[in-house]
Protein backbone atom coordinates (compact mmCIF):
# COMPACT_ATOMS: atom_id res chain seq x y z
CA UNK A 1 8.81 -12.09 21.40
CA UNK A 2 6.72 -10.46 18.89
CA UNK A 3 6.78 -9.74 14.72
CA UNK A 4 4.90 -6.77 15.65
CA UNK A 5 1.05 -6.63 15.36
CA UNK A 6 -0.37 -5.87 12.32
CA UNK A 7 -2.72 -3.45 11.08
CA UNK A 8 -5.15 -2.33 8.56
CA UNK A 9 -7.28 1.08 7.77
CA UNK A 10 -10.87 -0.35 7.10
CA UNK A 11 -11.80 0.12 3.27
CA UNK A 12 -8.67 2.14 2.71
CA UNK A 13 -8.32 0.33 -0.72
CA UNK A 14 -12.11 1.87 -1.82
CA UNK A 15 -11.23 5.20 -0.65
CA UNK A 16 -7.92 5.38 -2.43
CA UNK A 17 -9.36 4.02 -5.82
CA UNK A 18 -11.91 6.50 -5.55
CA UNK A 19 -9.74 9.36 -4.90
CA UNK A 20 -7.36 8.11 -7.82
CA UNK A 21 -10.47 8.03 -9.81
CA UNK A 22 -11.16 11.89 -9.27
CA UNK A 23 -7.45 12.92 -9.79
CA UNK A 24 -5.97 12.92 -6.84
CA UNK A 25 -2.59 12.53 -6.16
CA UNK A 26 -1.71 9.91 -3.35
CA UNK A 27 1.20 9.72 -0.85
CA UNK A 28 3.06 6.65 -0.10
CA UNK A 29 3.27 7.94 3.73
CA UNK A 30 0.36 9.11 5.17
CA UNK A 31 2.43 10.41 8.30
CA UNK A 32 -0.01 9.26 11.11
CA UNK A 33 -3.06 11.11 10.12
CA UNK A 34 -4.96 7.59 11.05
CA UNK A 35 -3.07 5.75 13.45
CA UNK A 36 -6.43 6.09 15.50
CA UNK A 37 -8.84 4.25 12.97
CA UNK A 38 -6.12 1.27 12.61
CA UNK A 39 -7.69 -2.09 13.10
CA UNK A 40 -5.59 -4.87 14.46
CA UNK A 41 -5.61 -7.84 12.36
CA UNK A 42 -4.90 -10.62 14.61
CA UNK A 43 -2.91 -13.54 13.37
CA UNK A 44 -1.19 -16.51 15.07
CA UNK A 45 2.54 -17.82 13.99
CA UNK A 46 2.41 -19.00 10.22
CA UNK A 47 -0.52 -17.31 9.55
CA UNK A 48 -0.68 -16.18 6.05
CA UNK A 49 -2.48 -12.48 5.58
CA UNK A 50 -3.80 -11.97 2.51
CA UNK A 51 -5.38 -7.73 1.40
CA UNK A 52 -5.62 -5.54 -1.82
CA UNK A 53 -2.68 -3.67 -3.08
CA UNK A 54 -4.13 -0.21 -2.06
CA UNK A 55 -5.10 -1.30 1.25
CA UNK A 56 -3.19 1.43 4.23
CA UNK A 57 -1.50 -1.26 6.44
CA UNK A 58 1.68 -1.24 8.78
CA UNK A 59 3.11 -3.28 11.59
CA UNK A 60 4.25 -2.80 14.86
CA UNK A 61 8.28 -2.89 15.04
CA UNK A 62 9.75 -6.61 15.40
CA UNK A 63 11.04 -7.85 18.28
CA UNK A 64 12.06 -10.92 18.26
CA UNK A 65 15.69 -10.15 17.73
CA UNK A 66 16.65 -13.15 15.54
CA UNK A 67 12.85 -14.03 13.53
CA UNK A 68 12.37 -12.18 10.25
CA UNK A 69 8.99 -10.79 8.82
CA UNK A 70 8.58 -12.14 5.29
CA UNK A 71 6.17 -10.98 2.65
CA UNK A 72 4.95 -12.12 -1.30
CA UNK A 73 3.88 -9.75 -3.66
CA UNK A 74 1.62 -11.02 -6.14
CA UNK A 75 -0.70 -9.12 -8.65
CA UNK A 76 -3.35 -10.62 -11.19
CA UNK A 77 -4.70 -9.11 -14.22
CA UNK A 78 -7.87 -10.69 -15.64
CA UNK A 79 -7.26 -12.17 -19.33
CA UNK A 80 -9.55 -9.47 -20.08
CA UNK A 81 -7.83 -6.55 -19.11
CA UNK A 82 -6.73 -4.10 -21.79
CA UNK A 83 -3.11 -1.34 -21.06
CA UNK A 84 -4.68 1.72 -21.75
CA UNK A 85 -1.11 3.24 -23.11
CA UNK A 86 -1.87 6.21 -23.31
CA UNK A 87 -2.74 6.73 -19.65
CA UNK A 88 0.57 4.90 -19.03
CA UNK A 89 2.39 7.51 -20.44
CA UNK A 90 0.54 10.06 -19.05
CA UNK A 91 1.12 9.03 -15.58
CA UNK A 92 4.94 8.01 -16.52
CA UNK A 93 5.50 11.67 -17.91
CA UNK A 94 3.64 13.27 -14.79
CA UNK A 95 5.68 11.26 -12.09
CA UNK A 96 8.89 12.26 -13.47
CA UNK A 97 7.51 15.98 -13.77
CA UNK A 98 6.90 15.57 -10.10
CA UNK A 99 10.29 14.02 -9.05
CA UNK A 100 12.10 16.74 -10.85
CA UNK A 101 10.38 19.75 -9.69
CA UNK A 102 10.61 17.97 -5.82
CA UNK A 103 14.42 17.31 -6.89
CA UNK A 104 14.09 13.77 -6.01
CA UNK A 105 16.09 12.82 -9.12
């Protein structure tokens, strides 16, 4: 019985900060497009995978009927980092723009 493989688009994290950076909007389902250029990341039972927030990943469907898949999200901020609140608005304002206009509220 399996949890499903996992797997990861290489450098998917750099691509999508750098397409943020440039103003582009992202989509939380990329519908396939690069099912081809997944890499499996191979992992044994109690394995603990560990990747960046922005990093493209999925899993292969589980079937081991009774076993659950179990995940920990965890994000760090350096004691350095400043909230740039304007920004934060900004994006707040345009997100809610978009999920009107797409009726998804």
């Amino acid at each position: 019985m399996s949890l499903g493989c996992p797997k990861a688009l290489v450098d998917s994290e750099q691509i999508l900060t750098q397409l943020r950076a440039e103003g582009y909007a992202i989509s939380p389902d990329y519908g396939g497009a690069d099912r081809l250029a997944e890499v499996p990341v191979t992992a044994r039972p109690g394995d603990l995978l560990v990747h960046h927030s922005l990093t493209i990943h999925s899993a292969d469907a589980n079937n081991s009927g009774s076993r659950q898949r179990r995940s920990l999200g965890l994000i760090y901020y350096s004691a350095n980092a400043k909230q740039d609140a304007e920004g934060l608005e900004a994006y707040r304002q345009k997100l809610m723009d978009d999920w009107q206009q797409g009726r998804k509220i």
